[in-house]
C-alpha atoms as a PDB file:
ATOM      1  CA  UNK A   1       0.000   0.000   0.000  1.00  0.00           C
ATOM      2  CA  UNK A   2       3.311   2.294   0.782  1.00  0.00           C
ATOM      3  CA  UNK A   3       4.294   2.030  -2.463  1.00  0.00           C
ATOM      4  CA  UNK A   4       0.644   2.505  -4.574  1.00  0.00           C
ATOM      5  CA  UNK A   5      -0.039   5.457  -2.084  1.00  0.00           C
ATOM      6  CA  UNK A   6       3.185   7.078  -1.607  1.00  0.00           C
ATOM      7  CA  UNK A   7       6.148   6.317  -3.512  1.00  0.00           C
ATOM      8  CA  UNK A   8       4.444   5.854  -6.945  1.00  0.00           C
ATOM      9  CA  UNK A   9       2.263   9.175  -6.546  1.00  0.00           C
ATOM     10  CA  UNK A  10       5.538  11.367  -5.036  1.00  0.00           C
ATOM     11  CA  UNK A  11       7.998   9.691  -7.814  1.00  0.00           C
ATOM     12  CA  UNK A  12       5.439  10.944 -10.453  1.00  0.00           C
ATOM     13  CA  UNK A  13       4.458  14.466  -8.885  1.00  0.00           C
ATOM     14  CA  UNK A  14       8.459  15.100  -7.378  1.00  0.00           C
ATOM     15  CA  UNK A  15      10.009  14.355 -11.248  1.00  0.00           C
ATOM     16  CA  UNK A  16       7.520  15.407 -13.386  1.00  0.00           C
ATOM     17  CA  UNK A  17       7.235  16.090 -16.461  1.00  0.00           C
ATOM     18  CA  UNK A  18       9.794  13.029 -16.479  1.00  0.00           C
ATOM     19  CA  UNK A  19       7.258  10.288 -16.458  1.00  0.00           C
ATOM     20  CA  UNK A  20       9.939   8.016 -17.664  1.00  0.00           C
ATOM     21  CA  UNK A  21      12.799   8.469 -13.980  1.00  0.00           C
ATOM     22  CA  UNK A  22       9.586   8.074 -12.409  1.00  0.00           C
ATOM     23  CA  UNK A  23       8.463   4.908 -13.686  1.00  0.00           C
ATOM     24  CA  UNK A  24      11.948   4.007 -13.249  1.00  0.00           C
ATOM     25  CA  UNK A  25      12.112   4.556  -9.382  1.00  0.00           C
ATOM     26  CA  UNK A  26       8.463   2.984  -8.546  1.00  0.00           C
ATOM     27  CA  UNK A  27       9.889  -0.082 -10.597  1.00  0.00           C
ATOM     28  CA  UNK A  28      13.178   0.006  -8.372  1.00  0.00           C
ATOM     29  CA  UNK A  29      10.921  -0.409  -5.370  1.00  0.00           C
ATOM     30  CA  UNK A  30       8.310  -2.509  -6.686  1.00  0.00           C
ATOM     31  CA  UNK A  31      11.282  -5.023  -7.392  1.00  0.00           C
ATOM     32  CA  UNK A  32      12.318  -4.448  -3.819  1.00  0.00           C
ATOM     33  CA  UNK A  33       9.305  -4.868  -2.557  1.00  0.00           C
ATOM     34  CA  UNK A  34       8.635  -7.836  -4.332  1.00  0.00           C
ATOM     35  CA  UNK A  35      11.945 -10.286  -3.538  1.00  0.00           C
ATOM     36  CA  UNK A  36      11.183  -9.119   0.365  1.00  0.00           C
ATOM     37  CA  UNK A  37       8.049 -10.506  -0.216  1.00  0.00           C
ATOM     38  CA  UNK A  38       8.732 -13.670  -1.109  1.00  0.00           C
ATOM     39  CA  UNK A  39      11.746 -13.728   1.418  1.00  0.00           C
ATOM     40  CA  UNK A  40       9.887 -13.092   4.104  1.00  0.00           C
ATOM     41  CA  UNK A  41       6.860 -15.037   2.689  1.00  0.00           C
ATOM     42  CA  UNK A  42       9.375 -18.489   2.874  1.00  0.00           C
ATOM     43  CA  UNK A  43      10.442 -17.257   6.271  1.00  0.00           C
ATOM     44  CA  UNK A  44       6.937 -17.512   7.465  1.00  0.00           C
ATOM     45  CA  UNK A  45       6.496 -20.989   6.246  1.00  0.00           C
ATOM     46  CA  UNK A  46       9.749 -22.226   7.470  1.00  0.00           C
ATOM     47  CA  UNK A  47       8.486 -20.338  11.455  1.00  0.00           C
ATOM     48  CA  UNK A  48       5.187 -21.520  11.305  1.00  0.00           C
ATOM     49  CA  UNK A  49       6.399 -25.197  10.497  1.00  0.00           C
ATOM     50  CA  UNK A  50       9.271 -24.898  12.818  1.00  0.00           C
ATOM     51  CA  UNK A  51       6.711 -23.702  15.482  1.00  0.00           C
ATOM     52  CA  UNK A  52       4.157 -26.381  15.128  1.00  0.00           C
ATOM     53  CA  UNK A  53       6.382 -29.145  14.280  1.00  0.00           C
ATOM     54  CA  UNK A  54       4.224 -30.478  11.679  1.00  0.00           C
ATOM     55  CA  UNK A  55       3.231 -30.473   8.178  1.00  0.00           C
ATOM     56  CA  UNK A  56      -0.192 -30.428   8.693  1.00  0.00           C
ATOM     57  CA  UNK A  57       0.234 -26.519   9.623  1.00  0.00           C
ATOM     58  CA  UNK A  58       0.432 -26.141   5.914  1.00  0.00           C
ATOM     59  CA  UNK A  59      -2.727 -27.832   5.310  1.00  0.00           C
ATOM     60  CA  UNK A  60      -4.628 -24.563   7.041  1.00  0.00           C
ATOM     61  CA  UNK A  61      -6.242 -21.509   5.123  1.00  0.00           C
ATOM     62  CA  UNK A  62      -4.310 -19.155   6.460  1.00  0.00           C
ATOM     63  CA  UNK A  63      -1.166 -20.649   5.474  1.00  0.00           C
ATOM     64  CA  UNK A  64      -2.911 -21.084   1.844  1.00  0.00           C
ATOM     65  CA  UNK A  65      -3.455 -17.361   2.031  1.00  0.00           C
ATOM     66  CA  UNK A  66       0.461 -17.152   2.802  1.00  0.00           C
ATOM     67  CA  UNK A  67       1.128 -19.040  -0.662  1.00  0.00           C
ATOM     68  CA  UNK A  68      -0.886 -17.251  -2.569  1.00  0.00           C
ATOM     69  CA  UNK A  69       1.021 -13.989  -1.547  1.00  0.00           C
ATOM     70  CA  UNK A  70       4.002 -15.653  -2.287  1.00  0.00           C
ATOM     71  CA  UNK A  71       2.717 -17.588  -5.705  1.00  0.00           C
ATOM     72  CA  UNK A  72       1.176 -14.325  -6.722  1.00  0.00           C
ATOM     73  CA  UNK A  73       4.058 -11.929  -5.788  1.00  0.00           C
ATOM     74  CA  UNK A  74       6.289 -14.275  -7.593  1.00  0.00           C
ATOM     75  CA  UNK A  75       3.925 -14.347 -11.190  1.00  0.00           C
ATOM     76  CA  UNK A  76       4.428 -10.386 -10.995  1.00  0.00           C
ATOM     77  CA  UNK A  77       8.162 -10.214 -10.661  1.00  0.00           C
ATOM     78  CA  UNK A  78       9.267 -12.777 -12.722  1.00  0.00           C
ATOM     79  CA  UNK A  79       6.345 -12.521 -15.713  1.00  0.00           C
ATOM     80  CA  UNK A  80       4.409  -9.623 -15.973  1.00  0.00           C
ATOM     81  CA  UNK A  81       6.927  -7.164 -14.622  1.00  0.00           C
ATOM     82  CA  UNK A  82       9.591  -8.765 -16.515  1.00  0.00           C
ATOM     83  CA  UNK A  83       7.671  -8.327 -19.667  1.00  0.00           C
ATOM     84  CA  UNK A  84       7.164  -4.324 -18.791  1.00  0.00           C
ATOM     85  CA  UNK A  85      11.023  -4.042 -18.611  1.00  0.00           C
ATOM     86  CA  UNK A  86      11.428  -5.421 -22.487  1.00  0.00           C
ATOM     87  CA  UNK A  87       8.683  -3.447 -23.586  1.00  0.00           C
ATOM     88  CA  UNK A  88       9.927  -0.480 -21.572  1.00  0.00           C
ATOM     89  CA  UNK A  89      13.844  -1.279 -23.808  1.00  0.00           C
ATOM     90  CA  UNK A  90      11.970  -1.366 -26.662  1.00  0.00           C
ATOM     91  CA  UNK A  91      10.436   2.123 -26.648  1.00  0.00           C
ATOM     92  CA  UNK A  92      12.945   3.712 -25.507  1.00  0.00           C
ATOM     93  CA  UNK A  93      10.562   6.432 -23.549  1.00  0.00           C
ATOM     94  CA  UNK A  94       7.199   5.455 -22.557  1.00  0.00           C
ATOM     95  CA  UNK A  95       6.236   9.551 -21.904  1.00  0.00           C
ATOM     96  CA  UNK A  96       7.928   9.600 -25.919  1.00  0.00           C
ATOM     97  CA  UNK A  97       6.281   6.649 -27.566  1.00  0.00           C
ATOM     98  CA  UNK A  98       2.812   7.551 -29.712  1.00  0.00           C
ATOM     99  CA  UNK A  99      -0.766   6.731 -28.196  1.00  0.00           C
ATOM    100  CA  UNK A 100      -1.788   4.561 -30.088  1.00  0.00           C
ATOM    101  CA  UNK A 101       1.622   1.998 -30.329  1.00  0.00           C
ATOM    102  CA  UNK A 102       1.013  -1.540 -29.579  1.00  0.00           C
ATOM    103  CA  UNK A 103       3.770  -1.668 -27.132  1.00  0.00           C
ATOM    104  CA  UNK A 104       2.346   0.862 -25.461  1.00  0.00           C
ATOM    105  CA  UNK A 105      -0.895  -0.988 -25.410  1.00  0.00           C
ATOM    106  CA  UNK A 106       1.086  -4.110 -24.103  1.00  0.00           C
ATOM    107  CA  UNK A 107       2.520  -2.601 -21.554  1.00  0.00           C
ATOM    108  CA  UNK A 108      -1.177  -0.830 -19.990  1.00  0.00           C
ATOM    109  CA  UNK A 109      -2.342  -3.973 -20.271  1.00  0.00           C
ATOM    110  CA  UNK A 110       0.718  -5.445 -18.603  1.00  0.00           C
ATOM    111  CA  UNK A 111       0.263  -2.649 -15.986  1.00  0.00           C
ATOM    112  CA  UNK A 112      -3.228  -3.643 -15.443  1.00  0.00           C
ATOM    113  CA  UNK A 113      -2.535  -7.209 -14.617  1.00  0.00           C
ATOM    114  CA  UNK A 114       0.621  -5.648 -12.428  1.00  0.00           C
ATOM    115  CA  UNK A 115      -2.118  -4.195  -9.957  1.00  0.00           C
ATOM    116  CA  UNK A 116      -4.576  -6.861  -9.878  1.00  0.00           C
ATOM    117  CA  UNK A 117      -1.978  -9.396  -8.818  1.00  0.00           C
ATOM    118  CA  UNK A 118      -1.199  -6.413  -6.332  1.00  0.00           C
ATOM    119  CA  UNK A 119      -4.507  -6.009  -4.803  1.00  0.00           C
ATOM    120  CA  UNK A 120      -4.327  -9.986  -5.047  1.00  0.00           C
ATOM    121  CA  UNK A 121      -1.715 -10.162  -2.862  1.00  0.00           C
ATOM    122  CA  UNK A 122      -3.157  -7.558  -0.204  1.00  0.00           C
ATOM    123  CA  UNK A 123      -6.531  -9.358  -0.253  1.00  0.00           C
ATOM    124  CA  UNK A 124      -4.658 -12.627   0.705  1.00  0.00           C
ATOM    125  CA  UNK A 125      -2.677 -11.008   3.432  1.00  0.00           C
ATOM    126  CA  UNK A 126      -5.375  -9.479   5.191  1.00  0.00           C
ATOM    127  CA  UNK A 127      -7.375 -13.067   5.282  1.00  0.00           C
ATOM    128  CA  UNK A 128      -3.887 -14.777   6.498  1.00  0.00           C
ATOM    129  CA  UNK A 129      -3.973 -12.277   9.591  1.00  0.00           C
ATOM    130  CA  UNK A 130      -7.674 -12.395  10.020  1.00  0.00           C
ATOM    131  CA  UNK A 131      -7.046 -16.419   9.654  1.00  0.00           C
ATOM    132  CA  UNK A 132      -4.429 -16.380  12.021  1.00  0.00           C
ATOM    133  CA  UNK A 133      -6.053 -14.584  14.981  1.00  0.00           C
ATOM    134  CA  UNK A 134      -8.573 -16.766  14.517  1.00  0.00           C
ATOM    135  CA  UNK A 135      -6.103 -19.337  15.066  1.00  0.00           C
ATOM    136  CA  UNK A 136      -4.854 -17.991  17.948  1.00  0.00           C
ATOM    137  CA  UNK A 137      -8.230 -17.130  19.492  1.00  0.00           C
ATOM    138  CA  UNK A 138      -9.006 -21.052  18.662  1.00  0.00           C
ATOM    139  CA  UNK A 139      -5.676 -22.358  20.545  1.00  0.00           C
ATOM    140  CA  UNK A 140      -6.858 -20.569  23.602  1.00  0.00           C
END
């Protein structure tokens, strides 16, 4: 949410007209954000099964939730936002390259996919933590 309500919005206000440095830093971070993800996503798994001592933790819905994030964080790094970096190459400037170019039509609808993964992956993580307190709650 940081970086959809903060860092994209400042990068694009701070260096406009630049569209194209922008773009640049908010991919930077997304990338960031993205491998932290899944780092800490794995680190989670290997807690929780540490913790509980069996396999059958990973049998729960909020662990499914957990892999999702991770599953879903991992399809936007390594395919969709991989795809915007070749199309981004290949025009050169995205603020430069004509409306109605089908790489620039590839990479909105690239884009597009980018932030419904996104929203994906905050949808998941708010039912792993409501999942988990229920848990917890549960255990009691």
């Amino acid at each position: 949410m940081f970086l959809s309500f903060v860092v994209a919005p400042g990068a694009f206000r701070v260096l406009a007209p630049n569209r194209d440095h922008a773009g640049a830093i908010v991919g930077f971070a997304l990338t960031r954000m993205h491998l932290g993800g899944i780092a800490l996503g794995i680190v989670f798994l290997l807690v929780r099964l540490i913790r509980t001592r069996t396999f059958a933790s990973f049998v729960t819905p909020a662990t499914f939730c957990v892999v999702l994030m991770i599953a879903l964080t991992a399809i936007s790094q390594y395919t969709v936002s991989a795809r915007m970096a070749v199309l981004r190459v290949q025009m050169g400037s995205i603020q430069a390259t004509a409306g109605d170019s089908p790489l620039l039509a590839e990479f909105g609808r690239l884009h597009g996919i980018s932030v419904a993964l996104e929203s994906g992956v905050l949808l998941a993580g708010i039912g792993a933590m409501y999942l988990m307190v229920r848990e917890l709650v549960a255990g009691r």
